[in-house]
Protein backbone atom coordinates (compact mmCIF):
# COMPACT_ATOMS: atom_id res chain seq x y z
CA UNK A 1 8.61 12.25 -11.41
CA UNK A 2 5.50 11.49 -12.99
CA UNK A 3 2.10 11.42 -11.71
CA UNK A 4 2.20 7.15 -11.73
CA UNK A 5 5.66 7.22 -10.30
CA UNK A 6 6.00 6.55 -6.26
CA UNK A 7 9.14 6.76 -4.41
CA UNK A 8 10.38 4.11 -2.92
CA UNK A 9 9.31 4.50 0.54
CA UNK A 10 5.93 5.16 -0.77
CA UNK A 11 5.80 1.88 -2.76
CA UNK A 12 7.33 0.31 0.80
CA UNK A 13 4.14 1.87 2.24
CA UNK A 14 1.63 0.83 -0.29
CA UNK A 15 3.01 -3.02 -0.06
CA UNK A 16 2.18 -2.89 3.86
CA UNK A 17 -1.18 -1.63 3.45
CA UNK A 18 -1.23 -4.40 0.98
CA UNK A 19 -0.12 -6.46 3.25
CA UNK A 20 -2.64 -6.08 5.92
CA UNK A 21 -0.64 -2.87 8.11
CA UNK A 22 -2.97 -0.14 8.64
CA UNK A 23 -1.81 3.14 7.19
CA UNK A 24 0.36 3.80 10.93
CA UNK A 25 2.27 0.90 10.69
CA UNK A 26 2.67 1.15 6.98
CA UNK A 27 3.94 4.64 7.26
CA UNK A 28 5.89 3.51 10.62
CA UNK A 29 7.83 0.60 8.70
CA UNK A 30 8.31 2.61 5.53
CA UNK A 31 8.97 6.26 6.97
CA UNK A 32 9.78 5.39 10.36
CA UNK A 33 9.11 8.50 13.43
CA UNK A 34 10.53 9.96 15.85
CA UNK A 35 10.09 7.95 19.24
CA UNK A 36 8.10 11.34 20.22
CA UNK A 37 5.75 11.89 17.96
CA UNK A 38 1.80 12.24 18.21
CA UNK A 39 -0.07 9.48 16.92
CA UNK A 40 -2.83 11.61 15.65
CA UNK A 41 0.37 13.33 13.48
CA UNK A 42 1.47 9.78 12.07
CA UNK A 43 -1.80 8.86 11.21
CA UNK A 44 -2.65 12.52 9.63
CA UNK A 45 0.31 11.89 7.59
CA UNK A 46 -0.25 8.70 6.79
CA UNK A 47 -3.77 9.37 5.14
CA UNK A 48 -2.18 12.27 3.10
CA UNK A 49 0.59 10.03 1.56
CA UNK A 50 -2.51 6.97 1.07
CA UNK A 51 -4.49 9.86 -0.24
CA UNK A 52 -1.79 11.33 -2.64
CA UNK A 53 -2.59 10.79 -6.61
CA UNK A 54 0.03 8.40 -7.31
CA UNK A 55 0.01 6.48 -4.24
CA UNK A 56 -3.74 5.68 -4.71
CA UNK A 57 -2.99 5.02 -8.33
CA UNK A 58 -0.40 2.55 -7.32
CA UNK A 59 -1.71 1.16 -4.62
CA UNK A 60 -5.53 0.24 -6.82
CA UNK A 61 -3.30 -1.13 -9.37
CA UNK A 62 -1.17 -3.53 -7.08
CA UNK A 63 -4.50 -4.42 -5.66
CA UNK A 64 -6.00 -5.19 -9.23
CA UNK A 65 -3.02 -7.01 -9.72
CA UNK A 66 -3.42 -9.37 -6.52
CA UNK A 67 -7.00 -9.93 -7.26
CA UNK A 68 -6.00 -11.18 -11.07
CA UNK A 69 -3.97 -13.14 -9.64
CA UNK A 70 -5.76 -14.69 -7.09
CA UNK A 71 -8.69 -14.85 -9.84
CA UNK A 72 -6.44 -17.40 -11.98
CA UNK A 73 -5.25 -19.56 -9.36
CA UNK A 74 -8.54 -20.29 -8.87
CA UNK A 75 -9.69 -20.88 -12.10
CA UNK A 76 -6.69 -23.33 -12.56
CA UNK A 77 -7.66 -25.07 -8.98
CA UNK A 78 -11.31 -25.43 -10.65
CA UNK A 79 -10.03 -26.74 -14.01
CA UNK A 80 -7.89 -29.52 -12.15
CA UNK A 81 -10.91 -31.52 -10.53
């Protein structure tokens, strides 16, 4: 894998975050937990996936992405009236 490659789960992650999930329930939805586990050990795991190379890659360019994009719809809007 390469250092811009995520797996799956991580890219499952990044989209919740994304999404508006903080980095729990991002992790929770995309890596799941046992029903036992610490929070404080969710959200320590969490931050090290968010704070992994490639996941921060990823996630700034999905972000860049969605702000493009948001960027030309309204540019279009503005170019209609």
């Amino acid at each position: 894998m390469t250092a811009e490659e995520v797996t799956s789960r991580q890219e499952q992650f990044i989209r919740g975050i994304l999404g508006g999930l903080t980095q729990r329930e991002a992790y929770l939805k995309a890596f799941g937990a046992k029903p036992n586990a610490l929070k404080s050990t969710i959200d320590e795991t969490a931050s090290r996936i968010a704070n992994k190379p490639e996941v921060a890659a990823r996630r700034s360019e999905e972000h860049t992405s969605e702000l493009q994009s948001h960027s030309d719809l309204v540019c279009r809007l503005l170019l209609e009236k």
